[in-house]
Protein backbone atom coordinates (compact mmCIF):
# COMPACT_ATOMS: atom_id res chain seq x y z
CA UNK A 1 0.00 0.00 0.00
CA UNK A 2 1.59 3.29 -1.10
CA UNK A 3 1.80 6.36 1.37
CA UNK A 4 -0.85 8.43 0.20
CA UNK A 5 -3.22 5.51 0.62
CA UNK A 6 -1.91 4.61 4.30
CA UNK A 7 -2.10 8.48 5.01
CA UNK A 8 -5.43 8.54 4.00
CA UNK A 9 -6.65 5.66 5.51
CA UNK A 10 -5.12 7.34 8.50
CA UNK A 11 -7.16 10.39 8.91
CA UNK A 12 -10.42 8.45 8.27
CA UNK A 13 -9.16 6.70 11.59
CA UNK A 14 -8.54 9.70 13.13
CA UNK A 15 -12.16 11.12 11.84
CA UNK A 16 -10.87 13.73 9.61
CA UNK A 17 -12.19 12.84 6.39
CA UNK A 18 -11.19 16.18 4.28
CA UNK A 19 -7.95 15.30 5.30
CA UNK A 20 -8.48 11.82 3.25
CA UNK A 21 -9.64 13.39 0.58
CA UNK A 22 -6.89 15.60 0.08
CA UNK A 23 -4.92 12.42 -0.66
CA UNK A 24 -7.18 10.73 -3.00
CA UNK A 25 -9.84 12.72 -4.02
CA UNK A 26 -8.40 12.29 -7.79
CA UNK A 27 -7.47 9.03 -7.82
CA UNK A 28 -9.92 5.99 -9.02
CA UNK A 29 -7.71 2.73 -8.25
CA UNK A 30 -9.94 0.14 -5.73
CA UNK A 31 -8.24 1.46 -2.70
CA UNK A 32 -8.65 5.01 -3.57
CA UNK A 33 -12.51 4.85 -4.41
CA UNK A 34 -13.23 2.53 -0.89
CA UNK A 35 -11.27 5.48 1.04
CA UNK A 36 -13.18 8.36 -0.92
CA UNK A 37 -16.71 6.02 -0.30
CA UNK A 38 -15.70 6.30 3.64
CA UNK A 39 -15.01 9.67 3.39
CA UNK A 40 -17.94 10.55 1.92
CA UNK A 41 -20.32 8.84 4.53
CA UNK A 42 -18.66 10.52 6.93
CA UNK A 43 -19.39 13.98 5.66
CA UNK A 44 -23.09 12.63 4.84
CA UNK A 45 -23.43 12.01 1.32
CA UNK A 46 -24.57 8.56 1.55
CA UNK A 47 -25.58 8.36 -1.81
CA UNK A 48 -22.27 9.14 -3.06
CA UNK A 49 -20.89 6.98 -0.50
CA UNK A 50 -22.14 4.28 -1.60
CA UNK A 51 -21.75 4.53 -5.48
CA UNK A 52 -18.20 4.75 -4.37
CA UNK A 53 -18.01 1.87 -2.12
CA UNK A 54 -19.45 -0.64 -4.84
CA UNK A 55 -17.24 0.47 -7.55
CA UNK A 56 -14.29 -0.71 -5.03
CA UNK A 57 -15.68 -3.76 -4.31
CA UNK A 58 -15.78 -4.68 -8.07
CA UNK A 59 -12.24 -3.19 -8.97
CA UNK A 60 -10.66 -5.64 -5.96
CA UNK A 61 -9.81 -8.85 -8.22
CA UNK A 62 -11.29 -12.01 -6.95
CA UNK A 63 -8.27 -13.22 -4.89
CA UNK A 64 -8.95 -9.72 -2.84
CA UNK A 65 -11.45 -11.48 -0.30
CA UNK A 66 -10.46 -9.31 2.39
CA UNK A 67 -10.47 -5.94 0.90
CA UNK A 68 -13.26 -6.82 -1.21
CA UNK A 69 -15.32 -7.85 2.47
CA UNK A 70 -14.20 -4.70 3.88
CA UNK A 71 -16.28 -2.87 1.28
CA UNK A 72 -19.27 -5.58 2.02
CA UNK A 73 -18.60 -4.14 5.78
CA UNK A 74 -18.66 -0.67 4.77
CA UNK A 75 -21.57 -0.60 2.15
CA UNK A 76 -23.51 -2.20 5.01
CA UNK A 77 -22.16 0.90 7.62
CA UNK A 78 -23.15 3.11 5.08
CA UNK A 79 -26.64 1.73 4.52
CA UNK A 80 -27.31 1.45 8.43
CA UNK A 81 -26.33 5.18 8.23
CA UNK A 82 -28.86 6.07 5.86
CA UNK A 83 -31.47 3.93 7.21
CA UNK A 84 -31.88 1.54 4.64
CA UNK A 85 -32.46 -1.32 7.14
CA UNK A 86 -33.30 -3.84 4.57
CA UNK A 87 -29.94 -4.35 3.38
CA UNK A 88 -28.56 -8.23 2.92
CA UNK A 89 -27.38 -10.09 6.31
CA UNK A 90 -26.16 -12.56 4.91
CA UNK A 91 -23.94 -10.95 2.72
CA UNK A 92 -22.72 -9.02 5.82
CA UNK A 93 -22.45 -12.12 7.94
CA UNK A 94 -19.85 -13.83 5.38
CA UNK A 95 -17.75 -10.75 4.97
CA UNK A 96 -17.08 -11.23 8.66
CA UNK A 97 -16.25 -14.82 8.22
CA UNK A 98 -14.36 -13.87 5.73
CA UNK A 99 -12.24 -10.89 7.69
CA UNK A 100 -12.36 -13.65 10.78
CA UNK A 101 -10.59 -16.51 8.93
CA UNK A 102 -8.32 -13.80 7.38
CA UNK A 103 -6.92 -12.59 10.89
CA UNK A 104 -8.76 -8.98 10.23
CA UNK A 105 -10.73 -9.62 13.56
CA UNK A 106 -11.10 -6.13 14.38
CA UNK A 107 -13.37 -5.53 11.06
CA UNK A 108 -14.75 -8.52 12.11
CA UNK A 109 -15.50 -7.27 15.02
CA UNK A 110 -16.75 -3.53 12.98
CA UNK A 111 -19.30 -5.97 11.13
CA UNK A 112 -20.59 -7.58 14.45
CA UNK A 113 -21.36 -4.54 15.88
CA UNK A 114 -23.51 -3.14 12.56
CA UNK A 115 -25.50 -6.42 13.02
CA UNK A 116 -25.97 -5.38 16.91
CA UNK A 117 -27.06 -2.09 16.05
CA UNK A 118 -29.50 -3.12 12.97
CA UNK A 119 -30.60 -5.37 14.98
CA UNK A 120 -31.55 -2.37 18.06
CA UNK A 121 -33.11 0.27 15.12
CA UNK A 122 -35.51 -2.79 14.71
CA UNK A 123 -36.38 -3.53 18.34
CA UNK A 124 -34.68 -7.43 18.64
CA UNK A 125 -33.11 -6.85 21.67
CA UNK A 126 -32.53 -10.38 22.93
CA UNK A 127 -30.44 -10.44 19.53
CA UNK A 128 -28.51 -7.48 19.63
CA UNK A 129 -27.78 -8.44 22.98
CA UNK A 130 -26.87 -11.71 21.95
CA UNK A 131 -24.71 -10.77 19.06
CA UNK A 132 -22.69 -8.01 21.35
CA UNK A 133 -21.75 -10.66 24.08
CA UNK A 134 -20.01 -12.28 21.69
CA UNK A 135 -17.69 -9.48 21.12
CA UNK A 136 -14.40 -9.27 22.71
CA UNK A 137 -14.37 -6.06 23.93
CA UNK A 138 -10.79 -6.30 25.70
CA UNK A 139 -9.15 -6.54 22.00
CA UNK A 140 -11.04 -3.35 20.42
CA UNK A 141 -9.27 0.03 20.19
CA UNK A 142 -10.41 3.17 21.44
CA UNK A 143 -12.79 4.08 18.51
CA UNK A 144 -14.05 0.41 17.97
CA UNK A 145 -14.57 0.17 22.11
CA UNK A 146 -17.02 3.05 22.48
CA UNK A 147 -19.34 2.04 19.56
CA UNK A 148 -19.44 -0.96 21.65
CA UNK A 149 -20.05 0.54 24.82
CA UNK A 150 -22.54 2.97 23.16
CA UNK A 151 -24.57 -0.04 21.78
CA UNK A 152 -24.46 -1.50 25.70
CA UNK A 153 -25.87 1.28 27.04
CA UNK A 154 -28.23 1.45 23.98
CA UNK A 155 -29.58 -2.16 24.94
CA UNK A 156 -29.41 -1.06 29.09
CA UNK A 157 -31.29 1.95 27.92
CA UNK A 158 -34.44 -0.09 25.70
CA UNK A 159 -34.65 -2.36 29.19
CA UNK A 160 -35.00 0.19 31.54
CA UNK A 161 -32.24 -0.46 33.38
CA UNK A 162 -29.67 2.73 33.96
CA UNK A 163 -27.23 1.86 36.02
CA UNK A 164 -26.09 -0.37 34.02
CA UNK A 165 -26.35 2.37 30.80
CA UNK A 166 -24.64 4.81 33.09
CA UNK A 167 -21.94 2.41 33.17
CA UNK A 168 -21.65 1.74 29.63
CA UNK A 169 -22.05 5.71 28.77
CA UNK A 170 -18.91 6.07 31.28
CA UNK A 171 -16.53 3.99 29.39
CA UNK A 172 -17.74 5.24 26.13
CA UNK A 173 -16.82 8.55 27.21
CA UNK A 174 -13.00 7.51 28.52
CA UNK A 175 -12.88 5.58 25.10
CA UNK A 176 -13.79 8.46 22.60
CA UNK A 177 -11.73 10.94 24.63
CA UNK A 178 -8.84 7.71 23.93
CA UNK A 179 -9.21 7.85 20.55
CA UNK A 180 -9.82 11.93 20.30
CA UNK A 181 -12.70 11.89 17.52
CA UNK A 182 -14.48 15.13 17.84
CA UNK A 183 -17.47 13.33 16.42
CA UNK A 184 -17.55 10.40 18.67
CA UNK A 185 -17.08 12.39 21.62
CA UNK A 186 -20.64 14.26 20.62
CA UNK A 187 -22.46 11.43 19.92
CA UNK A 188 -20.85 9.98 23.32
CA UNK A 189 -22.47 13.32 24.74
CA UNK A 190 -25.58 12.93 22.95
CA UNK A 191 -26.23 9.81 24.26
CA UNK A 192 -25.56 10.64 27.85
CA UNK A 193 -27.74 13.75 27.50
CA UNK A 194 -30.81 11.22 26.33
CA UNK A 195 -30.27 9.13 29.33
CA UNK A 196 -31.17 12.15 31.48
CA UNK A 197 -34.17 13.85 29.66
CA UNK A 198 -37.40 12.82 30.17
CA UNK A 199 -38.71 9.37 28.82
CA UNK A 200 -42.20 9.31 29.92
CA UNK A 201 -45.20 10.56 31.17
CA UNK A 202 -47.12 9.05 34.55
CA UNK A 203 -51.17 9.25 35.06
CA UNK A 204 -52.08 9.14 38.39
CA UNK A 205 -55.72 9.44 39.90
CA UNK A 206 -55.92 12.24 37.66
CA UNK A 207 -52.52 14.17 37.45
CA UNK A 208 -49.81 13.86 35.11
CA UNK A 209 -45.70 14.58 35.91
CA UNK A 210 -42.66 13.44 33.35
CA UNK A 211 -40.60 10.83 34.79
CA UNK A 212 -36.52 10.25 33.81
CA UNK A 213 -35.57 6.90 32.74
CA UNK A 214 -34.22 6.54 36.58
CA UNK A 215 -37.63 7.31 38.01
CA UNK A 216 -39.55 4.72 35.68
CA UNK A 217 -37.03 2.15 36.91
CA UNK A 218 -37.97 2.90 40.27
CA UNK A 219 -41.53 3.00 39.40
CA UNK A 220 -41.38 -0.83 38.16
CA UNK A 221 -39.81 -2.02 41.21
CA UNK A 222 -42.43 -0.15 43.19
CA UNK A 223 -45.24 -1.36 44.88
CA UNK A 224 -47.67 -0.30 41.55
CA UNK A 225 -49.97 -1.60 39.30
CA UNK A 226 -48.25 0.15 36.40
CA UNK A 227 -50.31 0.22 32.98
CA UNK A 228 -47.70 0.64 30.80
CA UNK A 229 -48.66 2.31 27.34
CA UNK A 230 -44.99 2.45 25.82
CA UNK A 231 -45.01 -1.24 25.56
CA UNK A 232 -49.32 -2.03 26.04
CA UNK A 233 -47.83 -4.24 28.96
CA UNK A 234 -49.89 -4.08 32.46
CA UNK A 235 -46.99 -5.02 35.10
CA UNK A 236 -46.05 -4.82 38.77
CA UNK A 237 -42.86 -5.32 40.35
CA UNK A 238 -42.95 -9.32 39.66
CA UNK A 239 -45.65 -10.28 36.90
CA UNK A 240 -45.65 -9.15 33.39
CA UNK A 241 -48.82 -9.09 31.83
CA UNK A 242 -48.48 -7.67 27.53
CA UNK A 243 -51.55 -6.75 25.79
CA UNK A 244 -49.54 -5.81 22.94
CA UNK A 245 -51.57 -7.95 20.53
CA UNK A 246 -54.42 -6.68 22.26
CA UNK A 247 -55.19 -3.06 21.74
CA UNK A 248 -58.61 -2.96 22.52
CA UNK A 249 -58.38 -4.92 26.25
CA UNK A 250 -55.37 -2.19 26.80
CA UNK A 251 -57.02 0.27 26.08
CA UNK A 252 -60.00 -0.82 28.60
CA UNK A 253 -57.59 -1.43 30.94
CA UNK A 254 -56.03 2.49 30.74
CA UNK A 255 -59.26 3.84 31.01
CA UNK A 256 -59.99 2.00 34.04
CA UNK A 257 -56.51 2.86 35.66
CA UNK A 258 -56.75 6.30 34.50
CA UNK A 259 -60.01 6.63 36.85
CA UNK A 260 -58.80 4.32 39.83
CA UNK A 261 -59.97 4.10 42.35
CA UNK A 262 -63.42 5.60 41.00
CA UNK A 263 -65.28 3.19 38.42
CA UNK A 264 -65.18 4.05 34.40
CA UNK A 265 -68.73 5.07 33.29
CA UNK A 266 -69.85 1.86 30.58
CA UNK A 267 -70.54 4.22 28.07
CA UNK A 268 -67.21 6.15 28.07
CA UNK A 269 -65.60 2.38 27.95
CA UNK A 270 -67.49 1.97 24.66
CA UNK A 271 -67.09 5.29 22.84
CA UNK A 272 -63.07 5.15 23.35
CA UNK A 273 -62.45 1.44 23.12
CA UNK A 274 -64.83 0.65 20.19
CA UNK A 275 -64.51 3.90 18.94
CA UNK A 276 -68.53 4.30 18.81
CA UNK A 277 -70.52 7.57 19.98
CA UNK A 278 -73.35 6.01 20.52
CA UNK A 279 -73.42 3.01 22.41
CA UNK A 280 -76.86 0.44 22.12
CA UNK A 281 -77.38 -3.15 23.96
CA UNK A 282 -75.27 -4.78 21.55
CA UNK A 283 -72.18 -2.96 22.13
CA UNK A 284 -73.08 -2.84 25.96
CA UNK A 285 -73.08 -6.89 25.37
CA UNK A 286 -69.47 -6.32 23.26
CA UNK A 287 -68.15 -4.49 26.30
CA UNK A 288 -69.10 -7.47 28.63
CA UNK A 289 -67.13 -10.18 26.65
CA UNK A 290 -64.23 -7.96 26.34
CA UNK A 291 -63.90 -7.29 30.21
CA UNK A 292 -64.73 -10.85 30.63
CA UNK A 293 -61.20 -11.19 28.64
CA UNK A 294 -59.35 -8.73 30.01
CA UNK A 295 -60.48 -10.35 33.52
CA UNK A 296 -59.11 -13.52 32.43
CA UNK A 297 -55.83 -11.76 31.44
CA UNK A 298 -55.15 -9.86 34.42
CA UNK A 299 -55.77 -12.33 36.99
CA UNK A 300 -52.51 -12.51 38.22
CA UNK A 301 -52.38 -8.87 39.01
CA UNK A 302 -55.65 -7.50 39.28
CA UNK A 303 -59.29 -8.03 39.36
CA UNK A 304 -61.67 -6.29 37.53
CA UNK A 305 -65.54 -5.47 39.35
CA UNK A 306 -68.76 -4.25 37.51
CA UNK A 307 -70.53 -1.59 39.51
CA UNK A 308 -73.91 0.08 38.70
CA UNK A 309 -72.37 2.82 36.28
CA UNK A 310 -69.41 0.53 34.96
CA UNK A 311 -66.19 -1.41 36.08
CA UNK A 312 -63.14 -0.42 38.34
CA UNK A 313 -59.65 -2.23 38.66
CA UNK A 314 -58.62 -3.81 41.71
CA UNK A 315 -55.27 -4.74 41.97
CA UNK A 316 -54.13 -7.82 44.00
CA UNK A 317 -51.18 -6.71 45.21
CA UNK A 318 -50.16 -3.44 44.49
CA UNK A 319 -51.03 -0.28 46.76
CA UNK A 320 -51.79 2.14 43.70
CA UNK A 321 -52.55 2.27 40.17
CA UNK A 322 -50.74 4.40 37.49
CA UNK A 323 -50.66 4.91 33.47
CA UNK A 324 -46.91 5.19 31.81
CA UNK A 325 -47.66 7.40 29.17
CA UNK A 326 -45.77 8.50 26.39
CA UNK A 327 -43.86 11.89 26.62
CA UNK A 328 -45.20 12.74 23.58
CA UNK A 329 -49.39 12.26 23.02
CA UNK A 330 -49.65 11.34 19.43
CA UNK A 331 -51.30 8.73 17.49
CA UNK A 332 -47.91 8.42 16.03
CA UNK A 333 -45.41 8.69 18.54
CA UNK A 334 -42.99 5.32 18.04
CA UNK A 335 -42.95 6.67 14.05
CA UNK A 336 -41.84 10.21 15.64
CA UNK A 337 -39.67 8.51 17.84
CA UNK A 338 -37.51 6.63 15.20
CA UNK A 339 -37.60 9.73 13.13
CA UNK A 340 -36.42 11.84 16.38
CA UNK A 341 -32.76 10.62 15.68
CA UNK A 342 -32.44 12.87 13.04
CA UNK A 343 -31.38 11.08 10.41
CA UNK A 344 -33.44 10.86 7.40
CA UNK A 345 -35.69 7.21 6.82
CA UNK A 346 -36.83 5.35 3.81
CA UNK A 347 -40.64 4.34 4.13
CA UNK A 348 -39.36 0.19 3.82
CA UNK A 349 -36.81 1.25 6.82
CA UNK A 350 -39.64 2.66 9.15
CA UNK A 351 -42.00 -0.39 8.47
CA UNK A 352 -39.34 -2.91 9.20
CA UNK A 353 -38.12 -1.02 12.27
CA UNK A 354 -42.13 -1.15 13.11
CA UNK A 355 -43.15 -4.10 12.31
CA UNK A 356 -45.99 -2.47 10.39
CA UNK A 357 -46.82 -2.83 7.03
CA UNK A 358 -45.42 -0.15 4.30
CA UNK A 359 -48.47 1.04 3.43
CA UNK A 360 -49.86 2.06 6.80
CA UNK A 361 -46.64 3.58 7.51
CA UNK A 362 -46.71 5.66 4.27
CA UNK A 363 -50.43 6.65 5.46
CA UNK A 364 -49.29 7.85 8.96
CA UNK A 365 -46.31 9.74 7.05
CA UNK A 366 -48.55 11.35 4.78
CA UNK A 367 -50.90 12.41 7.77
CA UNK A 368 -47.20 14.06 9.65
CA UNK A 369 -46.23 15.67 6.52
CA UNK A 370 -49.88 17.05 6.16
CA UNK A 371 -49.56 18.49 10.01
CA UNK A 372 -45.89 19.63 9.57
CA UNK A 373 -44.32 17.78 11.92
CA UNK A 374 -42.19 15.54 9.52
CA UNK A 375 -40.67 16.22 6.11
CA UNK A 376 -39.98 14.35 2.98
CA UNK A 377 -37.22 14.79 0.02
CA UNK A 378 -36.30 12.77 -2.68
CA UNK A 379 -38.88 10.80 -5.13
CA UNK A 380 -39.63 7.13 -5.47
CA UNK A 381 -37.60 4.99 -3.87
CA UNK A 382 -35.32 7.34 -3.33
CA UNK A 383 -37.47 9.11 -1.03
CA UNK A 384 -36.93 10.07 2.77
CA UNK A 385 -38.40 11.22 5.77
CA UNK A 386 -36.83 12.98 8.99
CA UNK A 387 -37.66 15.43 11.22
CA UNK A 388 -35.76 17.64 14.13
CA UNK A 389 -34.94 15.96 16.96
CA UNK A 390 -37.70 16.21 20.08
CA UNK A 391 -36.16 18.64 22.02
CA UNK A 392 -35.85 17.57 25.64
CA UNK A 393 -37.04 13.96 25.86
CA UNK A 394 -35.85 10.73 25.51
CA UNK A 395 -37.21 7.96 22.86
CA UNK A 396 -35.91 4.82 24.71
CA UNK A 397 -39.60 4.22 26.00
CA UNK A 398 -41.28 5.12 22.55
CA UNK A 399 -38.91 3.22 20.15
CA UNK A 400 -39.97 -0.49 19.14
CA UNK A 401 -38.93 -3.86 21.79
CA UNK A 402 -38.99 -7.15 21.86
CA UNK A 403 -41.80 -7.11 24.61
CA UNK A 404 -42.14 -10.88 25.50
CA UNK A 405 -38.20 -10.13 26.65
CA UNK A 406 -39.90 -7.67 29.07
């Protein structure tokens, strides 16, 4: 490798990508266009980026496996980067066996972690954490070692538990400040920032206060019946109860914890729940096999009584009743929340990062875009969504999770 090229490849290290292109910006041989690819992503021209990256993979000859996995690695950085979530695994997964039986474990490594953190955009956190376990962390240098740590506390963060994301944030910190890259360091900062804001909102017997990530930890350890609508689980310190699959028994069951310990009135049940506004004895007889359900489901927390006007929750164990609401109240919010991050989203991306089809995503985008609070450029399939970050709040609670991990 010639000096220009190891200078380059330097200062992409070093997160100074100008600097790379000052070195190579005019030449077109393989290693040339995969450093001018890398540079690009890393001043945000993804599209470029990636025109770039592919022409390097095809001018490696075929006895380049390495180098020509290295671009596999970096097309697939550069894709997670733009959001384009639906690029090819398995493609990914044998340019790290590739780079593994090579002895290039440290890109090996690089293309682990882009499977962790696909694998956290789209809410599969038993996998991510799966997949990051099985990194060595005590091998990685500086740069390498606080993506890891930032995808820790990333996973600590999406299971409510922050001690443990403190932690992680901590030695993501000491390792950016290791490897001194400006960027890093902010996103490092960024991250720690999020931990801190608020993450939710908490209903109780009528009043409403934001909670940190800290207090909503403490509020699931507590000695609550917590109805919890950033997941549609109903939970208490020991038993988890999800309703996710079951949006109209959650949404019973908010209505009656919203009014605990006073009953809900039968006919407010019916216009929210069924989404009726007026009610007649064959919705009132709709409304009595749903509660008998939602009975059946909450039996290991709570009970649930008719009274003259309607029905009230009574918990088994718990002392008090309370609603996790989202920070944000929109019909919308998770789609907000993945958009929050401010980088810009194909439709496909958001659906798979959903778990919703494209088509009601596309709906709910045109509906944003219609009430300014999102923005589109680009046509066809080349066409993406972001918005500005919410200021002030925290999307671990609103972004997708693999619930039945709880």
């Amino acid at each position: 490798m010639d000096s220009l090229i190891t200078a380059a490849a330097r200062a992409l290290a070093a997160g100074d990508p100008l600097g790379a292109l000052n070195r190579v910006a005019w030449r077109s041989d393989a290693p040339a266009l995969a450093l001018r690819g890398i540079a690009m992503a890393q001043l945000g021209d993804f599209a470029r980026a990636k025109t770039l990256v592919k022409s390097a993979a095809r001018a490696f000859g075929a006895k380049e496996a390495v180098a020509r996995a290295r671009c596999i690695v970096a097309e697939a950085e550069i894709a997670l980067a733009s959001r384009e979530l639906a690029w090819p695994a398995k493609a990914l997964d044998h340019a790290r066996e590739t780079l593994d039986a090579h002895g290039d474990h440290l890109n090996a490594a690089h293309a682990r972690t882009l499977e962790v953190r696909r694998a956290l955009l789209i809410g599969r956190i038993d996998e991510a954490e799966r997949m990051l376990g099985a990194i060595d962390s005590a091998t990685l240098p500086p740069a390498s070692l606080a993506a890891h740590e930032l995808m820790a506390a990333g996973i600590a963060m999406r299971r409510v538990r922050t001690k443990a994301a403190r932690i992680a944030l901590a030695r993501a910190s000491d390792a950016a400040c290791a490897a001194g890259i400006p960027a890093l360091i902010a996103e490092v900062e960024a991250a720690r920032h999020s931990l801190d804001a608020p993450a939710a909102r908490i209903i109780e017997q009528g009043t409403a206060r934001l909670l940190s990530l800290d207090e909503v930890e403490t509020l699931f350890a507590s000695n609550a019946l917590v109805i919890d609508a950033c997941r549609n689980v109903v939970r208490d310190a020991h038993t988890l109860v999800s309703l996710a699959r079951r949006p109209v028994l959650f949404m019973l069951a908010r209505m009656l914890a919203e009014a605990w310990p006073c009953d809900t009135p039968r006919d407010a049940l019916i216009a929210r729940a069924f989404r009726i506004r007026r009610a007649d004895e064959t919705h009132r007889a709709r409304l009595r096999v749903e509660m008998g359900r939602l009975r059946a489901m909450l039996r290991p927390l709570a009970d649930v009584h008719a009274t003259r006007d309607g029905y009230t929750l009574a918990p088994r164990h718990a002392h008090t009743v309370a609603v996790l609401a989202r920070p944000v109240d929109d019909e919308h919010a998770s789609l907000l929340a993945c958009l929050a991050d401010g980088q810009s989203w194909s439709s496909s991306a958001l659906a798979l990062a959903l778990n919703a089809s494209q088509r009601t995503v596309q709906r709910a985008l045109d509906g944003l875009a219609s009430a300014g609070k999102v923005q589109s450029f680009g046509r066809g399939r080349a066409r993406r969504w972001m918005t500005p970050p919410m200021p002030g709040f925290a999307t671990a609670l609103l972004l997708p999770a693999d619930l039945a991990s709880g």
